[in-house]
PDB file of N, CA and C in Angstrom:
ATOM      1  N   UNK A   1       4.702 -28.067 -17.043  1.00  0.00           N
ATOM      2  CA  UNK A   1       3.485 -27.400 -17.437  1.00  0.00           C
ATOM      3  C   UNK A   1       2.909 -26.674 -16.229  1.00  0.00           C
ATOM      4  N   UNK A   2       2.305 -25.830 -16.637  1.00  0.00           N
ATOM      5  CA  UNK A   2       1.650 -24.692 -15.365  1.00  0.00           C
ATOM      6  C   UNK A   2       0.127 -25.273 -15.395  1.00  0.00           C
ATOM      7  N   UNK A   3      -0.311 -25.459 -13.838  1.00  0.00           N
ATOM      8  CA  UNK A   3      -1.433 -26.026 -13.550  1.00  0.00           C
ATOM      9  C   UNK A   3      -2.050 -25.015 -13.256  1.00  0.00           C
ATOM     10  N   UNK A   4      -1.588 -24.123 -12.541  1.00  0.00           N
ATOM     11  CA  UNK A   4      -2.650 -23.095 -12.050  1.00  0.00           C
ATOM     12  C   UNK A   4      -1.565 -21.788 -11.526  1.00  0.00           C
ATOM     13  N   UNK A   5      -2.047 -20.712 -11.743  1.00  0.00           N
ATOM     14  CA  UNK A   5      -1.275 -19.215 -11.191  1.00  0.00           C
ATOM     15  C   UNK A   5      -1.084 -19.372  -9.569  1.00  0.00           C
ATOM     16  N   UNK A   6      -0.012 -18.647  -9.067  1.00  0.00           N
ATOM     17  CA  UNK A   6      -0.195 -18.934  -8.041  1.00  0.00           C
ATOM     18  C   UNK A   6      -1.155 -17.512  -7.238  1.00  0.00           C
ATOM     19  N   UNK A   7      -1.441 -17.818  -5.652  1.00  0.00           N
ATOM     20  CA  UNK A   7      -2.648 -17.058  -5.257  1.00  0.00           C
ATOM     21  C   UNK A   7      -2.536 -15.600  -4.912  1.00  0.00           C
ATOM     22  N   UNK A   8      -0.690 -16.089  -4.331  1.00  0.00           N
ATOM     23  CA  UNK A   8      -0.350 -14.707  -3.586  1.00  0.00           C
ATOM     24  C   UNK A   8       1.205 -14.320  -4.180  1.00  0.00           C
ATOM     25  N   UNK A   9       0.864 -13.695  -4.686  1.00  0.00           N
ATOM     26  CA  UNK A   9       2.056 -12.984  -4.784  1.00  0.00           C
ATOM     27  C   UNK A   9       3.278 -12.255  -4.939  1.00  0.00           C
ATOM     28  N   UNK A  10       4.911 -12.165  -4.271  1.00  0.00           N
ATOM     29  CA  UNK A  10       5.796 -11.394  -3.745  1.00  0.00           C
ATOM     30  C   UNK A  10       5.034  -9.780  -3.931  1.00  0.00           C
ATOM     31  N   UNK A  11       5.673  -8.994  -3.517  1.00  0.00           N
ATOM     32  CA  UNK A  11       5.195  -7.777  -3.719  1.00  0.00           C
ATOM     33  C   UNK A  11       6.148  -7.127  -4.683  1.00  0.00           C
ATOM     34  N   UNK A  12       5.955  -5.845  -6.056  1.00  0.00           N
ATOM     35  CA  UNK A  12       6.574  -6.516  -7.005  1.00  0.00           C
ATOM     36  C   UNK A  12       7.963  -5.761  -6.642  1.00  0.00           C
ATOM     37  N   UNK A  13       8.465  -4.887  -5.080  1.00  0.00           N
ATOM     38  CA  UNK A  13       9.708  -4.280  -4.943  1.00  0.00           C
ATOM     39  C   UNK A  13      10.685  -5.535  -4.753  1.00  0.00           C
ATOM     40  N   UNK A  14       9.946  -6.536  -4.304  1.00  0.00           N
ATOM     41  CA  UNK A  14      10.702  -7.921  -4.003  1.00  0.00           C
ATOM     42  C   UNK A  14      10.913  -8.894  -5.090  1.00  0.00           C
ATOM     43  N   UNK A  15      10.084  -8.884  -6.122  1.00  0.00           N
ATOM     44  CA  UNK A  15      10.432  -9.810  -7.488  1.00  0.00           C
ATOM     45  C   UNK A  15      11.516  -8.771  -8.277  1.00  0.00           C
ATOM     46  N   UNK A  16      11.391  -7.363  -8.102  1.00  0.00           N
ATOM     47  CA  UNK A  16      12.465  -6.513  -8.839  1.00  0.00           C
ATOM     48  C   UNK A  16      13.831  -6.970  -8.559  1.00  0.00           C
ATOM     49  N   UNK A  17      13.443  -6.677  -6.992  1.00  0.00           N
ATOM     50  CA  UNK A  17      15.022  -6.998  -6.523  1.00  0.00           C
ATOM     51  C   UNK A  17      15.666  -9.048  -6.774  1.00  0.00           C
ATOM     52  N   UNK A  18      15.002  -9.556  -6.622  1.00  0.00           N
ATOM     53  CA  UNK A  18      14.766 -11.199  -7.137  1.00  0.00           C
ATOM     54  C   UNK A  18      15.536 -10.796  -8.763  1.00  0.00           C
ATOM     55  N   UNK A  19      14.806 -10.294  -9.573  1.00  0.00           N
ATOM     56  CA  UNK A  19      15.494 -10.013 -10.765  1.00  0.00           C
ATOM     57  C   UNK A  19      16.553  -8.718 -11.207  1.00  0.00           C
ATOM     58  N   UNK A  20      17.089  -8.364  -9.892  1.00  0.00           N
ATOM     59  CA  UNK A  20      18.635  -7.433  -9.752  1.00  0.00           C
ATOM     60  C   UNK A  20      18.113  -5.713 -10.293  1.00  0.00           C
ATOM     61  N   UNK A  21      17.002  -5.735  -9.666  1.00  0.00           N
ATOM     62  CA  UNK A  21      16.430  -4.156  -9.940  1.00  0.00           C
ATOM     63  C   UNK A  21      16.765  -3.674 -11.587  1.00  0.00           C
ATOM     64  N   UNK A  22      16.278  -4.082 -12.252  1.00  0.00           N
ATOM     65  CA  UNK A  22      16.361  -3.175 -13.726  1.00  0.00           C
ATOM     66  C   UNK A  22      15.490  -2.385 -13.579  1.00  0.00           C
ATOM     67  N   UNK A  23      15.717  -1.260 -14.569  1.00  0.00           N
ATOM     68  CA  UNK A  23      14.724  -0.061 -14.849  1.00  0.00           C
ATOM     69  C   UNK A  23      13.920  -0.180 -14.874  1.00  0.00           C
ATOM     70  N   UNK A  24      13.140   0.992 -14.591  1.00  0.00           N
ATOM     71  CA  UNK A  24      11.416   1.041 -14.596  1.00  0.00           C
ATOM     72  C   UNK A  24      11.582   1.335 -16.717  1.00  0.00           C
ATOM     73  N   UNK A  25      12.479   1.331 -17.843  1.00  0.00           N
ATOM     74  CA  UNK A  25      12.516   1.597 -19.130  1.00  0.00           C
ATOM     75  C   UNK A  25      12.709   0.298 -19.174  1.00  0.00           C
ATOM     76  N   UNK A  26      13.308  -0.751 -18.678  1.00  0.00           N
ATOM     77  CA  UNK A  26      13.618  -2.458 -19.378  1.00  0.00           C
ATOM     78  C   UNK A  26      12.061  -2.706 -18.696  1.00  0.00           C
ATOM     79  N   UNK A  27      12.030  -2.580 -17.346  1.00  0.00           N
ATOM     80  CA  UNK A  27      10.285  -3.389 -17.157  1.00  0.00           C
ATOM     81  C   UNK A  27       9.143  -2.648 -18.258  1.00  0.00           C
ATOM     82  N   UNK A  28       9.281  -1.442 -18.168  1.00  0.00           N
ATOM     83  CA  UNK A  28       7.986  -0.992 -19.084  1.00  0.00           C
ATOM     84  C   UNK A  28       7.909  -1.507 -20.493  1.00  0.00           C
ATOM     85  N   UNK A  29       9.633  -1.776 -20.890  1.00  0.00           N
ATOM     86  CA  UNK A  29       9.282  -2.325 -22.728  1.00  0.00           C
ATOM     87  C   UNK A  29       9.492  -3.202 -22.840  1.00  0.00           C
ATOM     88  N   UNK A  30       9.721  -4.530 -21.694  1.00  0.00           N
ATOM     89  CA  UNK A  30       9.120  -6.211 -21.699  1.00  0.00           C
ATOM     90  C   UNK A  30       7.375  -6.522 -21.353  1.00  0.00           C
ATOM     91  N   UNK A  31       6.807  -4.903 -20.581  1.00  0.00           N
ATOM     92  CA  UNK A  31       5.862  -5.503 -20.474  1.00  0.00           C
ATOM     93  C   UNK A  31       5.200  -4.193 -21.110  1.00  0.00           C
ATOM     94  N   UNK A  32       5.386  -3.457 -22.402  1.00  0.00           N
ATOM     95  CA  UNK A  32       4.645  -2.994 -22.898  1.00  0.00           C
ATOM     96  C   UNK A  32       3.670  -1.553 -22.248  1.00  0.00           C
ATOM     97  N   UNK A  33       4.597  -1.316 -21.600  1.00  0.00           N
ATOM     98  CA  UNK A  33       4.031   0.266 -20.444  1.00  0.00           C
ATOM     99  C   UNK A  33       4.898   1.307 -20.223  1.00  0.00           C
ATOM    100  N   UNK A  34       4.665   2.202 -20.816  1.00  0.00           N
ATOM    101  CA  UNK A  34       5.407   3.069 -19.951  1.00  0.00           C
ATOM    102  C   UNK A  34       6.207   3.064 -18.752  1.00  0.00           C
ATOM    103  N   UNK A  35       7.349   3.506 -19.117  1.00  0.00           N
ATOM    104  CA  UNK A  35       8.660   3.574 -17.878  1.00  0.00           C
ATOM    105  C   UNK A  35       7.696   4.654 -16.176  1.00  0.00           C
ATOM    106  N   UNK A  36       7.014   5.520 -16.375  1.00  0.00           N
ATOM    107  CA  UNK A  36       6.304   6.010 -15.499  1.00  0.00           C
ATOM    108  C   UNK A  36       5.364   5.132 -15.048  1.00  0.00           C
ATOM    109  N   UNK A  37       4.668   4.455 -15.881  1.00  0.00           N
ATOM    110  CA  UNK A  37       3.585   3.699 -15.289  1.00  0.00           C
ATOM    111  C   UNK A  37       4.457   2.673 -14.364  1.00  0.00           C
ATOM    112  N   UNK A  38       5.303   2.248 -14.543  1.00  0.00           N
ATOM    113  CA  UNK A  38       5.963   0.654 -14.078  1.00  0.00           C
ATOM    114  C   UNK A  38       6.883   1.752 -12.569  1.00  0.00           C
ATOM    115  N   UNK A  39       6.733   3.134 -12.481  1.00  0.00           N
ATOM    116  CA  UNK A  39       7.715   3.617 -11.068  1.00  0.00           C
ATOM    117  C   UNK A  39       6.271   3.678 -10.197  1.00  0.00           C
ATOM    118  N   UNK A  40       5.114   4.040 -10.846  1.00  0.00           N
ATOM    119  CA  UNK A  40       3.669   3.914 -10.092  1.00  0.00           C
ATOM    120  C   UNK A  40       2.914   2.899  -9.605  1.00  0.00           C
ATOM    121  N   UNK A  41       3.994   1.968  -9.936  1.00  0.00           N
ATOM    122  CA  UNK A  41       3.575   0.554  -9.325  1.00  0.00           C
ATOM    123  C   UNK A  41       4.279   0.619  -8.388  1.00  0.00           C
ATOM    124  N   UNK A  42       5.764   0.768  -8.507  1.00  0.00           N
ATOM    125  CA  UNK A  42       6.773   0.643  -7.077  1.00  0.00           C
ATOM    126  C   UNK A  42       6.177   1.690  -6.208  1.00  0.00           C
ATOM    127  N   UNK A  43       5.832   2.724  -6.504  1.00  0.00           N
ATOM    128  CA  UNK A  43       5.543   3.522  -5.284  1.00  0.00           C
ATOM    129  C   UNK A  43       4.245   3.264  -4.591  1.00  0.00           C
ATOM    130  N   UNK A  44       3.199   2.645  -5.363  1.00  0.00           N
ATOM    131  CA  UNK A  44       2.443   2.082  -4.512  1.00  0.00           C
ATOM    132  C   UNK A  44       2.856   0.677  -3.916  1.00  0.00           C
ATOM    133  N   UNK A  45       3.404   0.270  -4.674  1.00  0.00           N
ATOM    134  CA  UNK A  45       3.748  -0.942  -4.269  1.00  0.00           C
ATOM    135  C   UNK A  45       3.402  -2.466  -4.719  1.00  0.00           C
ATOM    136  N   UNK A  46       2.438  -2.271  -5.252  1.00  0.00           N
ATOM    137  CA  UNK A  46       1.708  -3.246  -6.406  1.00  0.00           C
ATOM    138  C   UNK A  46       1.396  -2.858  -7.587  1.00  0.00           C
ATOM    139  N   UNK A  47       1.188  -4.184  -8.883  1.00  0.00           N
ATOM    140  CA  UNK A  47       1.360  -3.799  -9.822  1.00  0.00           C
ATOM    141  C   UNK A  47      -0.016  -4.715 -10.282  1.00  0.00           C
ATOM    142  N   UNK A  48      -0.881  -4.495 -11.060  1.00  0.00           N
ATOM    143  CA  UNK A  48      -2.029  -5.110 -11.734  1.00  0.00           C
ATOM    144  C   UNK A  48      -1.548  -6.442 -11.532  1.00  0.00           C
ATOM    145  N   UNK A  49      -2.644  -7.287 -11.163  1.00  0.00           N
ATOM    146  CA  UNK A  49      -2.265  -8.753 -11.215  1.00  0.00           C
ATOM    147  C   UNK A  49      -1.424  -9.342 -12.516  1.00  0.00           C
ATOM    148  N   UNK A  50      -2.071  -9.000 -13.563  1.00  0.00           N
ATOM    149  CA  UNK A  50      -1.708  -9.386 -15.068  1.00  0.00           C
ATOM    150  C   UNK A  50       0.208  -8.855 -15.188  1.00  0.00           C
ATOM    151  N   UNK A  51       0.301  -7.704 -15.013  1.00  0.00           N
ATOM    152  CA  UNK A  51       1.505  -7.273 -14.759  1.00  0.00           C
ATOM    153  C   UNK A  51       2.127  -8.025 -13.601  1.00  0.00           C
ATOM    154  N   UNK A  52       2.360  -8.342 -12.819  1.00  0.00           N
ATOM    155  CA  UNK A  52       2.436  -8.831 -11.810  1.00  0.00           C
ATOM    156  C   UNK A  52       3.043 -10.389 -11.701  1.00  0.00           C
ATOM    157  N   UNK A  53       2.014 -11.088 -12.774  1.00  0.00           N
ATOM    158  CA  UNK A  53       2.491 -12.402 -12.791  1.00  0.00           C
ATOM    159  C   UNK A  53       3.612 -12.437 -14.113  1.00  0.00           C
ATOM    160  N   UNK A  54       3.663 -11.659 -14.907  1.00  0.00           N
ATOM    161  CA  UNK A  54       4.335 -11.643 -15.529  1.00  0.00           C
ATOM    162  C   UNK A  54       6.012 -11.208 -15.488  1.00  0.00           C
ATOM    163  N   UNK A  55       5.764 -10.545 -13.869  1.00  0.00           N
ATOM    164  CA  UNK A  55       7.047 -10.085 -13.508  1.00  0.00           C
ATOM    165  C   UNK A  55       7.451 -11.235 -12.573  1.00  0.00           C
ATOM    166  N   UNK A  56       6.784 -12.013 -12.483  1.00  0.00           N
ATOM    167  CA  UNK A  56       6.934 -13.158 -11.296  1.00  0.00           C
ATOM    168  C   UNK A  56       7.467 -14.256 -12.416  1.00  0.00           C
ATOM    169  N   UNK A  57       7.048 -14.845 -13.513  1.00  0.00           N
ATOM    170  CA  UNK A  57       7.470 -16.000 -14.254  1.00  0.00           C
ATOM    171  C   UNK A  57       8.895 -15.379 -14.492  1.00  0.00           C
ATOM    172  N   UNK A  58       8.961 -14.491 -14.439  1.00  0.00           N
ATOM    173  CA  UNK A  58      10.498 -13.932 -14.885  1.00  0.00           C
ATOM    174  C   UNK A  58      11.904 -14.319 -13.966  1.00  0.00           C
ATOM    175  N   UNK A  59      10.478 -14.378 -12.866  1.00  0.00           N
ATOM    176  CA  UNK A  59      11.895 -14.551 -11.587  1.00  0.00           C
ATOM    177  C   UNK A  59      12.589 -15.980 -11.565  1.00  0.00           C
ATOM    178  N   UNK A  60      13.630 -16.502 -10.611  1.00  0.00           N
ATOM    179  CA  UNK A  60      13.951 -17.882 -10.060  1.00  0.00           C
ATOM    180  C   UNK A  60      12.701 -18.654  -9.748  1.00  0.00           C
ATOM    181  N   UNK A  61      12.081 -17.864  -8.707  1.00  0.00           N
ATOM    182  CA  UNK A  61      10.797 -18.367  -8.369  1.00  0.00           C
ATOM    183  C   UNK A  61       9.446 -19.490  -8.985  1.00  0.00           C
ATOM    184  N   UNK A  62       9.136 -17.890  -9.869  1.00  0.00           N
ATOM    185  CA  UNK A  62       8.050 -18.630 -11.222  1.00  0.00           C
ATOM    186  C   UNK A  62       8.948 -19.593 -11.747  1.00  0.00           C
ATOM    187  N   UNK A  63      10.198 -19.191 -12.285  1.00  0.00           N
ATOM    188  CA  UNK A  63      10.782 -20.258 -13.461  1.00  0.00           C
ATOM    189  C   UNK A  63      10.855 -21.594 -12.570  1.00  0.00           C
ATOM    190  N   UNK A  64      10.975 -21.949 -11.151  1.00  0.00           N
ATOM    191  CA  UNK A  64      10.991 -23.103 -10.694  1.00  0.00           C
ATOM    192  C   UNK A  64       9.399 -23.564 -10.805  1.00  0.00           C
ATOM    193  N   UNK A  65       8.221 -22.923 -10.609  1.00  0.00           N
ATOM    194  CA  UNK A  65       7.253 -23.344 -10.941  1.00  0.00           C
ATOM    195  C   UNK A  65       6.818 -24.447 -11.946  1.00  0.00           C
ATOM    196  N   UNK A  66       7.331 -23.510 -12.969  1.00  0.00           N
ATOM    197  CA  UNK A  66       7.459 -24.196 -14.124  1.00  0.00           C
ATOM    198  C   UNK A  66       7.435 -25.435 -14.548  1.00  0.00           C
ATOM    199  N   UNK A  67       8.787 -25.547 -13.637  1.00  0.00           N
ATOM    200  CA  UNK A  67      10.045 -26.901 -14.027  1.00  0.00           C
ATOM    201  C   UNK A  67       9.412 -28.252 -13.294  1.00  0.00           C
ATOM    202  N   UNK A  68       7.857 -27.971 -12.320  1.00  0.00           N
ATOM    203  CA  UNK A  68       7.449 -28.895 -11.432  1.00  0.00           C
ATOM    204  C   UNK A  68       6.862 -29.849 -12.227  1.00  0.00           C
TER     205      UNK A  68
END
């Protein structure tokens, strides 16, 4: 069970690559955004928190969270 989000973090060029770089078209239509909106995150470099954690439970990472 998830107790709490975590505070900080990866930045999301590093959870992409964590999950083997798929498209900015597979991230935008798991998380419901436009394929442009989801390359305007990589180029800034962050992505809305909400977006964000959702690209993180996806990873090894979050999913070990999880499993605690």
């Amino acid at each position: 069970m998830i107790r709490r989000t975590p505070k900080t973090l990866p930045g999301i060029e590093k959870m992409l690559l964590a999950l083997g770089r798929p498209s900015a078209e597979i991230i935008g239509d798991v998380l419901d955004v436009s394929p442009r909106t989801v390359k305007r995150w990589i180029r800034a470099g962050r992505a809305p928190r909400a977006a964000a954690l959702a690209i993180y439970w996806m990873t090894h990472h979050g999913r070990s969270e999880i499993s605690r």
